[in-house]
Protein backbone atom coordinates (compact mmCIF):
# COMPACT_ATOMS: atom_id res chain seq x y z
CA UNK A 1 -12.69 10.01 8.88
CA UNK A 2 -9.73 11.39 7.19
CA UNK A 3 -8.21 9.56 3.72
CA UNK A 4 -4.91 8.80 6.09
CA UNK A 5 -7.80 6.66 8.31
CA UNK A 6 -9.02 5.29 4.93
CA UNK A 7 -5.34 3.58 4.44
CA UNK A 8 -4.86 2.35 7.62
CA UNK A 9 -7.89 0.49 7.32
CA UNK A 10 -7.45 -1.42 4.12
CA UNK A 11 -4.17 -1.81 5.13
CA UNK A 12 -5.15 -3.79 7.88
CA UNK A 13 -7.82 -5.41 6.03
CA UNK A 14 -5.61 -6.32 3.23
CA UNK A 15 -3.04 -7.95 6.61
CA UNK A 16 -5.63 -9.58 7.58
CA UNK A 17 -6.29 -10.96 3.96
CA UNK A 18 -2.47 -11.94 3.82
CA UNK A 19 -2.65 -13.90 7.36
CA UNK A 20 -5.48 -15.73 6.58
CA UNK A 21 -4.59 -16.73 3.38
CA UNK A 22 -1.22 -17.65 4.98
CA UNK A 23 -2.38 -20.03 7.57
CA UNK A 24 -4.82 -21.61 5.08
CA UNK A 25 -2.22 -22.51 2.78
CA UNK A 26 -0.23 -23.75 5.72
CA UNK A 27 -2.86 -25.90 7.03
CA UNK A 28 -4.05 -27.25 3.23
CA UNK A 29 -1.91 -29.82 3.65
CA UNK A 30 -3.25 -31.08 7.12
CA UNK A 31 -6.89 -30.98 6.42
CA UNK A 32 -8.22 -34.25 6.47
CA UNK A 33 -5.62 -35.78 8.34
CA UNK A 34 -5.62 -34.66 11.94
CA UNK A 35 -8.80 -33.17 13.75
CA UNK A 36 -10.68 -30.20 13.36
CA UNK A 37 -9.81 -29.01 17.20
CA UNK A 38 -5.85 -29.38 16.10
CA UNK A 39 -6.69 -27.43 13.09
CA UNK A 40 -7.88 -24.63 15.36
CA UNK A 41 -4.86 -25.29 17.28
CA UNK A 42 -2.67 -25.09 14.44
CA UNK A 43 -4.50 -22.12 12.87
CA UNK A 44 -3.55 -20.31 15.79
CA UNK A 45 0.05 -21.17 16.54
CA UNK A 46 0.50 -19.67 12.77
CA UNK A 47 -1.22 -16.60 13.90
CA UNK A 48 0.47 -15.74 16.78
CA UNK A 49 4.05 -16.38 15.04
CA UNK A 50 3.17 -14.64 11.89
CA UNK A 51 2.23 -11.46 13.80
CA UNK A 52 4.15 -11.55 17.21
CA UNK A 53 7.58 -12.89 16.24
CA UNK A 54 9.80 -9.73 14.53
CA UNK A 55 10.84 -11.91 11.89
CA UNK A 56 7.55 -13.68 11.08
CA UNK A 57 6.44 -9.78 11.10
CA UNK A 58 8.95 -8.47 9.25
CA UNK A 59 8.71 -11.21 6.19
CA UNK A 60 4.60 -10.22 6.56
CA UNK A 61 5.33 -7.18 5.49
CA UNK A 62 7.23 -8.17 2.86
CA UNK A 63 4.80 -10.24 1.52
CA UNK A 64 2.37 -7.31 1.93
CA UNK A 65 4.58 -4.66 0.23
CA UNK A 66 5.43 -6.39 -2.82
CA UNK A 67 1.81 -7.59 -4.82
CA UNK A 68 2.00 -10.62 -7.24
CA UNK A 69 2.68 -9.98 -10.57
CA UNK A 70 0.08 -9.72 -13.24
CA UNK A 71 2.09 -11.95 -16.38
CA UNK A 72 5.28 -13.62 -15.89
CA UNK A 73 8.47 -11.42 -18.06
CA UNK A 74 11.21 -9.59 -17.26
CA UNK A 75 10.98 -6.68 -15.14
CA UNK A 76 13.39 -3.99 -13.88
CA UNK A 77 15.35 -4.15 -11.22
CA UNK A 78 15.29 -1.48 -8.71
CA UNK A 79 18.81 -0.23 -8.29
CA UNK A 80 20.36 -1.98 -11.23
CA UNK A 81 23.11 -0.18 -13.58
CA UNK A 82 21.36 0.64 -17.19
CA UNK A 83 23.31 -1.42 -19.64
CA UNK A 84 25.30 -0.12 -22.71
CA UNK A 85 22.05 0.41 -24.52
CA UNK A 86 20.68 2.89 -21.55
CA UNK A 87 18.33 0.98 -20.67
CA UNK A 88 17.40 -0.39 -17.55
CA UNK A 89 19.24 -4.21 -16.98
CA UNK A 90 15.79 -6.70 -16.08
CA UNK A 91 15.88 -9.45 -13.69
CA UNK A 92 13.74 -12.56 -13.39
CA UNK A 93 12.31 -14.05 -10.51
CA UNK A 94 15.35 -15.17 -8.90
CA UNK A 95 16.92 -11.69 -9.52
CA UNK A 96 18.70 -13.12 -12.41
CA UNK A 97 18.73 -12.87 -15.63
CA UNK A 98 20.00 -13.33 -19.27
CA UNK A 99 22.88 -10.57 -20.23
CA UNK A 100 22.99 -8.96 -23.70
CA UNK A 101 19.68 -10.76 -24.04
């Protein structure tokens, strides 16, 4: 097995990992309330629309691409003009942030 093999496997692994801990999330809310056999229902509806649908796909891979930060703070933004300092401007969650901060 090559290390190209290696990659596609945890990257499929880690897809999985995203799905299921998409749906589960999804369906927190529900447990409880309505039967186990709509659950399974449910659980698979999710499925099939988060990795059939382009969109649902495309957003997947979004998600997959771009791991949770370790701390909260300011980070760079990819692309962003350096200010008058040189430095690279920072952005908060929304993409925002404070200038001359």
């Amino acid at each position: 097995m090559s290390q190209h093999d290696g990659d596609d496997e945890e990257e499929r692994l880690r897809a999985t990992r995203v799905v299921a801990e998409t749906i589960e999330r999804s369906l927190a809310p529900y447990r409880g309330l309505v039967p186990e056999e709509m659950l399974a229902q449910m659980r698979e509806a999710i499925e099939d629309e988060l990795v059939k649908n382009p969109y649902s796909a495309a957003l997947l891979r979004q998600l997959m691409a771009r791991p949770a930060p370790a701390s909260s703070g300011e980070v760079p933004r990819e692309g962003a003009p350096f200010d008058e300092r040189g430095r690279d401007r920072k952005g908060g969650a929304a993409g925002g942030g404070r200038e001359g901060a």
